[in-house]
PDB file of N, CA and C in Angstrom:
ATOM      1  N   UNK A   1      32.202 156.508  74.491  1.00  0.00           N
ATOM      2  CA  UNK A   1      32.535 155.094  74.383  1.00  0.00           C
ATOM      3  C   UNK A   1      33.885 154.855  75.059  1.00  0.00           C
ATOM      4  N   UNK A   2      33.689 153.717  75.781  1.00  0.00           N
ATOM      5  CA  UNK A   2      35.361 153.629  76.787  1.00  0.00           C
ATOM      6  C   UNK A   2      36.428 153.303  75.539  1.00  0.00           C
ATOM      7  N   UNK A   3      37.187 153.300  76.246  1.00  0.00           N
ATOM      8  CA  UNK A   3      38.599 152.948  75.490  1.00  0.00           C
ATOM      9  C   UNK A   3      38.774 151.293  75.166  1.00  0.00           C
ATOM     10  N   UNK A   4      38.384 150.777  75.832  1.00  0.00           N
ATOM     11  CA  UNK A   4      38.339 149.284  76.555  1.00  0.00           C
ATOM     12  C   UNK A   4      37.757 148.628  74.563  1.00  0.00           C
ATOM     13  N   UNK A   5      36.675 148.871  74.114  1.00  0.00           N
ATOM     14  CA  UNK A   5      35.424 148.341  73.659  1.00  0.00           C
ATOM     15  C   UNK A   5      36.371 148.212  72.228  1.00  0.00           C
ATOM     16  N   UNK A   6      37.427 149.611  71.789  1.00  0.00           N
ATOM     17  CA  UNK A   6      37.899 149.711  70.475  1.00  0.00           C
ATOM     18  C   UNK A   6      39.054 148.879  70.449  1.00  0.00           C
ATOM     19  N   UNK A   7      39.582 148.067  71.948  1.00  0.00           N
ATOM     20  CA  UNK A   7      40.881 147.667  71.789  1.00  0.00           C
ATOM     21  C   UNK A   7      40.571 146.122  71.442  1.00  0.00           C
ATOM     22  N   UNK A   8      40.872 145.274  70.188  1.00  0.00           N
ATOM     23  CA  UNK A   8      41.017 144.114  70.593  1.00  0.00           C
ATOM     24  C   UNK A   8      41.334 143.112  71.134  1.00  0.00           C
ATOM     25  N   UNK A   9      40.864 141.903  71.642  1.00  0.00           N
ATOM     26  CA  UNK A   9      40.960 141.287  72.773  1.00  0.00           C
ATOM     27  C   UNK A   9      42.377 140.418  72.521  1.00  0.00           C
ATOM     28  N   UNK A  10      43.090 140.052  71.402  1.00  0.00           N
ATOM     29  CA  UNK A  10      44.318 139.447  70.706  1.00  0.00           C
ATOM     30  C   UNK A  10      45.252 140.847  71.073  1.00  0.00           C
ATOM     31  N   UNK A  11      44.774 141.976  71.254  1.00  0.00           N
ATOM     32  CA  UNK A  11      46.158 142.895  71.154  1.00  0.00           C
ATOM     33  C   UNK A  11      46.205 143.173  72.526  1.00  0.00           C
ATOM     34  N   UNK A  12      45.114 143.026  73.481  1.00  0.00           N
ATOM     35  CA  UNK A  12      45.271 142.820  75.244  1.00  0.00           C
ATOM     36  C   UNK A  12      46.318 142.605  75.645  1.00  0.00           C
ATOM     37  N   UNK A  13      47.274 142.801  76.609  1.00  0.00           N
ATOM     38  CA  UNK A  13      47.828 142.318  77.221  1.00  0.00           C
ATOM     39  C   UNK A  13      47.582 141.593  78.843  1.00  0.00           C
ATOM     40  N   UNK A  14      47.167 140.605  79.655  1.00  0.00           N
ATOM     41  CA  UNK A  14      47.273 140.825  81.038  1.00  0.00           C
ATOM     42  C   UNK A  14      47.759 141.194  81.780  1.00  0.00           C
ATOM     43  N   UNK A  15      47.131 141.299  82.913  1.00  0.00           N
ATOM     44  CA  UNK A  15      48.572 142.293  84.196  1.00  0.00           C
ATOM     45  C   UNK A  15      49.526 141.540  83.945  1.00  0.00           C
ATOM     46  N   UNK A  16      49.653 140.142  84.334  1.00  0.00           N
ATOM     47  CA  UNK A  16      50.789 139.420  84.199  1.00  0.00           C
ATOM     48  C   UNK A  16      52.015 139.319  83.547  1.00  0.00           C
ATOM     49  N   UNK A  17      51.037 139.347  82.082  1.00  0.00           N
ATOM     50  CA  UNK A  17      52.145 139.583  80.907  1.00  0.00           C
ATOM     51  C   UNK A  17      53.008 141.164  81.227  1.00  0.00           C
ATOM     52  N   UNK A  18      52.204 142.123  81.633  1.00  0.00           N
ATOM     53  CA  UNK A  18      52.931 143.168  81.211  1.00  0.00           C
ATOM     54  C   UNK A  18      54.011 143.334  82.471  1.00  0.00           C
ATOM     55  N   UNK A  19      53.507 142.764  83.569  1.00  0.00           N
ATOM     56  CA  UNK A  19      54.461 142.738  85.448  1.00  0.00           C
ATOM     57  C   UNK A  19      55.911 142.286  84.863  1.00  0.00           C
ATOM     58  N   UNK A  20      55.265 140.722  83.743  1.00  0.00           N
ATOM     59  CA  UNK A  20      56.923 140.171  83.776  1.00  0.00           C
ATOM     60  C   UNK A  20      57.774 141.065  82.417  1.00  0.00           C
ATOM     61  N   UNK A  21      56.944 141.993  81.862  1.00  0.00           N
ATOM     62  CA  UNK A  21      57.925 142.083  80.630  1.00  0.00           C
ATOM     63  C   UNK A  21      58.530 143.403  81.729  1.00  0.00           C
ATOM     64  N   UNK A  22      57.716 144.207  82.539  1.00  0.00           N
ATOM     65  CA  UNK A  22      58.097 145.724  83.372  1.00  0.00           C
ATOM     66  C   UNK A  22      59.536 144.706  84.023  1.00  0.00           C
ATOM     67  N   UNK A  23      59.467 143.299  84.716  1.00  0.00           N
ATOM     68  CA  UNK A  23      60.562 143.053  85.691  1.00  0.00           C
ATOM     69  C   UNK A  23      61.592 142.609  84.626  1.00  0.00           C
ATOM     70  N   UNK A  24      61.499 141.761  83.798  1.00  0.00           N
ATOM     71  CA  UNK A  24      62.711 141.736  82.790  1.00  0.00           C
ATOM     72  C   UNK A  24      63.263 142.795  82.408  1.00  0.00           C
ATOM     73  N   UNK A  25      62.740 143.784  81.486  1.00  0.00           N
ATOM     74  CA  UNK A  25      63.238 145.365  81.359  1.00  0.00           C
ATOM     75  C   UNK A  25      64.019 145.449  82.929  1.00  0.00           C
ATOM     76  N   UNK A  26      63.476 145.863  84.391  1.00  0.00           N
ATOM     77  CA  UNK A  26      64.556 146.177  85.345  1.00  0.00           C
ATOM     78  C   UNK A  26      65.547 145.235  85.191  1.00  0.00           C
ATOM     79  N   UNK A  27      65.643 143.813  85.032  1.00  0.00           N
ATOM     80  CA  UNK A  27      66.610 143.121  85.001  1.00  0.00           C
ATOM     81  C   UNK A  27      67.357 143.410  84.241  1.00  0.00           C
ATOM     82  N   UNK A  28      67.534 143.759  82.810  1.00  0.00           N
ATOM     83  CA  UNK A  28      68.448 144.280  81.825  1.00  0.00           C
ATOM     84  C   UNK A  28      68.631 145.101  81.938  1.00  0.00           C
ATOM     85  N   UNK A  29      68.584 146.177  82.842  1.00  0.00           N
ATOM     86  CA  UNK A  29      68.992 147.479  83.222  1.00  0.00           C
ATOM     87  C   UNK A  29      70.160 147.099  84.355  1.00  0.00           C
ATOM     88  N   UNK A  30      69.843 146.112  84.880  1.00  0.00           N
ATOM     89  CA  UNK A  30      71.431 146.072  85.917  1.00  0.00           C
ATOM     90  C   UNK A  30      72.378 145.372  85.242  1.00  0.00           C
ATOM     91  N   UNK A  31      73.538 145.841  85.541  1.00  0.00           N
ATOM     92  CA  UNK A  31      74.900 145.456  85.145  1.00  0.00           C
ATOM     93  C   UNK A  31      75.158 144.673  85.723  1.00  0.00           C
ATOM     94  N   UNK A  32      76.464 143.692  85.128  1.00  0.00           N
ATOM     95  CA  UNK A  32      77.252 143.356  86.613  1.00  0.00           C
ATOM     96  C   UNK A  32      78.639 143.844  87.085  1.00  0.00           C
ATOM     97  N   UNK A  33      78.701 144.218  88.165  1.00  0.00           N
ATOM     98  CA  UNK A  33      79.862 145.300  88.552  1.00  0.00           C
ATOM     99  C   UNK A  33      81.185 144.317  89.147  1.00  0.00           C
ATOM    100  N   UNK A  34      81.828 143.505  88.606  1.00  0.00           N
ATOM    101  CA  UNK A  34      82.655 142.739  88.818  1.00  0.00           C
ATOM    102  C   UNK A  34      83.601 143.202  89.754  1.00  0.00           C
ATOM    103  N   UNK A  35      84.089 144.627  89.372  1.00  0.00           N
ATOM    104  CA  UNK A  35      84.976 145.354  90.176  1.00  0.00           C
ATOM    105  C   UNK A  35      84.483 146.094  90.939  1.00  0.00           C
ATOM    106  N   UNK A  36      83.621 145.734  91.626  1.00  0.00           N
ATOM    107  CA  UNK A  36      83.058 146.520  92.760  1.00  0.00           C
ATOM    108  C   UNK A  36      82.895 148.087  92.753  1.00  0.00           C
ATOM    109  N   UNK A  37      83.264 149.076  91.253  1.00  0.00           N
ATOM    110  CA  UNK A  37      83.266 150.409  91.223  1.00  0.00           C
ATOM    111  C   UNK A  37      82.182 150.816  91.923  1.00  0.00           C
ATOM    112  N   UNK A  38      81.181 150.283  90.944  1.00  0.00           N
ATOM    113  CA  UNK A  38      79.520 150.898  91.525  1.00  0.00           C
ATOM    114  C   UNK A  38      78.704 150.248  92.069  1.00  0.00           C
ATOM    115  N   UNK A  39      77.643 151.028  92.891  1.00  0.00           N
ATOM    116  CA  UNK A  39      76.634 149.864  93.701  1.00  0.00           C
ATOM    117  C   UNK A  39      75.536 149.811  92.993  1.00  0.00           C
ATOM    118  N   UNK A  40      75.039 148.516  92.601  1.00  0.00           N
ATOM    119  CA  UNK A  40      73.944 148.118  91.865  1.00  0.00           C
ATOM    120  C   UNK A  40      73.165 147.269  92.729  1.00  0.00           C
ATOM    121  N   UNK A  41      72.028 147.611  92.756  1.00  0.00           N
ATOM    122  CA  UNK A  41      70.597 147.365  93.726  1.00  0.00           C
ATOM    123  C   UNK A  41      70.047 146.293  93.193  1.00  0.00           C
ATOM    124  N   UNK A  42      70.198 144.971  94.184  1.00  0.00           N
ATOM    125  CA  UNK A  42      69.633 143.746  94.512  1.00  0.00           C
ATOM    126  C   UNK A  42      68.298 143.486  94.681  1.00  0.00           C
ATOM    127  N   UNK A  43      68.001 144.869  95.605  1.00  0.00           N
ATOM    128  CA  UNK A  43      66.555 144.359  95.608  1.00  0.00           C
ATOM    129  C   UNK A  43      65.630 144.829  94.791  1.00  0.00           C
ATOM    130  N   UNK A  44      64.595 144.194  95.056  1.00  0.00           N
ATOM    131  CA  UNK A  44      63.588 143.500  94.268  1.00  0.00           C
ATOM    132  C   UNK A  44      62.515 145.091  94.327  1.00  0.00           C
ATOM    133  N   UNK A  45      62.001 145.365  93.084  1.00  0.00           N
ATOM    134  CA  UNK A  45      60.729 146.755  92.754  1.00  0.00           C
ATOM    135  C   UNK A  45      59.916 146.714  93.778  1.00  0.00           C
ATOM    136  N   UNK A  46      59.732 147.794  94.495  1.00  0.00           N
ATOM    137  CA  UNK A  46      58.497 147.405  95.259  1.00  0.00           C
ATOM    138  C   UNK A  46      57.391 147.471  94.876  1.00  0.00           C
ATOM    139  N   UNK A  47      55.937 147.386  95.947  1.00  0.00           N
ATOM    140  CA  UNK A  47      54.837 147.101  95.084  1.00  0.00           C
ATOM    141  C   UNK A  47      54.584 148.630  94.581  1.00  0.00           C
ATOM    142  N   UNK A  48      54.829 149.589  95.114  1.00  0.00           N
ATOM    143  CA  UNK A  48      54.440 151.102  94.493  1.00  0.00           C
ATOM    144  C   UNK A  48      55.025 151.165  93.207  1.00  0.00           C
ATOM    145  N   UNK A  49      56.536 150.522  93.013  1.00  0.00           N
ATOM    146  CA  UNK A  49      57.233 151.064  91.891  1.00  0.00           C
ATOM    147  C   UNK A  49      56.506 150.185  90.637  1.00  0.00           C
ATOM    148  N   UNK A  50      56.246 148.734  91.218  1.00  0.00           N
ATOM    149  CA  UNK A  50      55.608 148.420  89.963  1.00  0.00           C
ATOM    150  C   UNK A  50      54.249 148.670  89.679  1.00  0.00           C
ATOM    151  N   UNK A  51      53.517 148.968  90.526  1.00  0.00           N
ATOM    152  CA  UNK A  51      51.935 149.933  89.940  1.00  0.00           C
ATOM    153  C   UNK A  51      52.678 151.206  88.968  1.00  0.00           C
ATOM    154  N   UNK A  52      53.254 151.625  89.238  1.00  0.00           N
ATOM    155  CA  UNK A  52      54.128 153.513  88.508  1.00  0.00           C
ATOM    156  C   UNK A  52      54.272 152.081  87.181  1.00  0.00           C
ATOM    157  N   UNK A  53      55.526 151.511  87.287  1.00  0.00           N
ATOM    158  CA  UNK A  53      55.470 151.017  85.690  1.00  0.00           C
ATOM    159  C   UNK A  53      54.281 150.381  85.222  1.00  0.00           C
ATOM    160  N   UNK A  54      53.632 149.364  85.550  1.00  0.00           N
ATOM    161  CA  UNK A  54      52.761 149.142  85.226  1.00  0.00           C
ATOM    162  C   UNK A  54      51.672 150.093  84.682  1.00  0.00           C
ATOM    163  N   UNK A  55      51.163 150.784  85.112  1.00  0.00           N
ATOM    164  CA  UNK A  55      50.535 152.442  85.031  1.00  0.00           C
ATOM    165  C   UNK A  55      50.867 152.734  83.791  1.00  0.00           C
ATOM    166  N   UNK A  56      52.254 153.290  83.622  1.00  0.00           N
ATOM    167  CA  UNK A  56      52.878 154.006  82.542  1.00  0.00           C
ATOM    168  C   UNK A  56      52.678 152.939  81.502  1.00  0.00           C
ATOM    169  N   UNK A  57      53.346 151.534  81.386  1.00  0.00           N
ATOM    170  CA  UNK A  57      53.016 150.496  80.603  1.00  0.00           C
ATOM    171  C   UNK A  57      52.020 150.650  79.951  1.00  0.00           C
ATOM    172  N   UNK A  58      50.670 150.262  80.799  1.00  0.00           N
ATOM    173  CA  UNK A  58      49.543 150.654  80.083  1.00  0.00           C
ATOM    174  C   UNK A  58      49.151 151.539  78.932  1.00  0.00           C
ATOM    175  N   UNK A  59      49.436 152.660  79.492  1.00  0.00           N
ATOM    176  CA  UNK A  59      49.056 154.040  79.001  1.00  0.00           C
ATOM    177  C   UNK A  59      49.875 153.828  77.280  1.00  0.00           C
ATOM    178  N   UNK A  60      50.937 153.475  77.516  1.00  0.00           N
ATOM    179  CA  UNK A  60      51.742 153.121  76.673  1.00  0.00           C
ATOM    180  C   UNK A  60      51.679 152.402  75.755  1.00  0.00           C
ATOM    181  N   UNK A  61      51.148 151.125  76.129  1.00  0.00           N
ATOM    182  CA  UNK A  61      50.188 150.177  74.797  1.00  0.00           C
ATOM    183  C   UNK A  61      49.112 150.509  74.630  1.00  0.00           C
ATOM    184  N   UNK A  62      47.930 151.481  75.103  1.00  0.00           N
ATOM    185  CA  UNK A  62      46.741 152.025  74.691  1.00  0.00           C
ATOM    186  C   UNK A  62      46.963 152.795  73.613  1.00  0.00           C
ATOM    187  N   UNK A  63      48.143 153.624  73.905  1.00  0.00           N
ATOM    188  CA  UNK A  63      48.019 154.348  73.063  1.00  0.00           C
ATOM    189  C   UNK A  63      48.836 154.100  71.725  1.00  0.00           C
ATOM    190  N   UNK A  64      49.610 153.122  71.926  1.00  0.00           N
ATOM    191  CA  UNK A  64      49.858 152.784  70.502  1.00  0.00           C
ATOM    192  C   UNK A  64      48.888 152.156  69.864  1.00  0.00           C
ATOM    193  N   UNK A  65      48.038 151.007  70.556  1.00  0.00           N
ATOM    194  CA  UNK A  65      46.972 150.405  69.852  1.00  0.00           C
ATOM    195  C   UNK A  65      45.820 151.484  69.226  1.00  0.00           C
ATOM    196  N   UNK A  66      45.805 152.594  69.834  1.00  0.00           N
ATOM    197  CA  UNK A  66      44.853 153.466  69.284  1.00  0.00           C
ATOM    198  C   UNK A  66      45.549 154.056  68.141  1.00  0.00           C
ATOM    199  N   UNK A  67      46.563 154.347  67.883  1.00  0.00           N
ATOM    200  CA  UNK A  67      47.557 155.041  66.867  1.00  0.00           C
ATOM    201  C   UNK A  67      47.488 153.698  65.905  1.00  0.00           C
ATOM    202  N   UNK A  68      47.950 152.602  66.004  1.00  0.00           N
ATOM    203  CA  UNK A  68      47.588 151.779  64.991  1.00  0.00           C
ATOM    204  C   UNK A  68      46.494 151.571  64.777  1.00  0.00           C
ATOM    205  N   UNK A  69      45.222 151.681  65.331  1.00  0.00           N
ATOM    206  CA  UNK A  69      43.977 151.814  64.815  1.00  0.00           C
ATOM    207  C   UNK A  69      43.752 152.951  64.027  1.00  0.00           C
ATOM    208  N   UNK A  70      44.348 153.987  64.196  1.00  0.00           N
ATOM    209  CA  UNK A  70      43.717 155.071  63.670  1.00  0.00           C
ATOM    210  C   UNK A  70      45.031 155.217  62.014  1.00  0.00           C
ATOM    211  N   UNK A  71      45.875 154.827  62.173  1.00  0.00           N
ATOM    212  CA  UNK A  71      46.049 154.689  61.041  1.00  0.00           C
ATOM    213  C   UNK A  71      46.093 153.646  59.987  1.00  0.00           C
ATOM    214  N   UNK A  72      45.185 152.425  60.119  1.00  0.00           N
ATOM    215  CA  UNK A  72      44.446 151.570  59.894  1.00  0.00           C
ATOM    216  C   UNK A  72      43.172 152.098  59.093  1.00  0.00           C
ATOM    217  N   UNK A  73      42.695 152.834  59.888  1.00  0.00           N
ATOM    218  CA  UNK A  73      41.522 153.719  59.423  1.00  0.00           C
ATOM    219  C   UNK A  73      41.320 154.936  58.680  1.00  0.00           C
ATOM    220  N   UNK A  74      42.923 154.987  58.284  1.00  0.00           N
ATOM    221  CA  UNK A  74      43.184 156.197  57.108  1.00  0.00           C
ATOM    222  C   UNK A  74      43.404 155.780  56.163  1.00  0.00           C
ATOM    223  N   UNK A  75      43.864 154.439  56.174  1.00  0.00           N
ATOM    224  CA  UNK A  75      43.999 153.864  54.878  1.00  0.00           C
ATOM    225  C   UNK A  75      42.902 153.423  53.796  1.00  0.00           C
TER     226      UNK A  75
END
């Protein structure tokens, strides 16, 4: 049985949802370097880097939704 069938459709996320929460997370990861010490990168994820988060994302809410299912089902 796929993975797909046990996940409910309320705990889904869309690509969308998960693209903008992956680009907010990079956004709160940059500083701002007022004093010019360090160089902090302007540009924008490319499309490889956000398939890799996205990817990982996934994997990441599957498997918690399966972990809260399954201990749902011990109770």
């Amino acid at each position: 049985m796929p993975i797909e069938e046990d996940i409910p459709v309320d705990a889904t996320l869309t690509d969308l949802e998960i693209c903008h929460a992956v680009r907010e997370q990079d956004q709160a990861i940059k500083v701002d370097d007022s004093e010019g010490d360090e160089c902090v990168e302007d540009n924008p994820p490319t499309n490889t880097e956000m398939r890799q988060a996205f990817d990982i994302l996934k994997c990441g809410i599957v498997q918690q939704i399966l972990k809260n299912n399954m201990s749902t089902n011990n109770i």
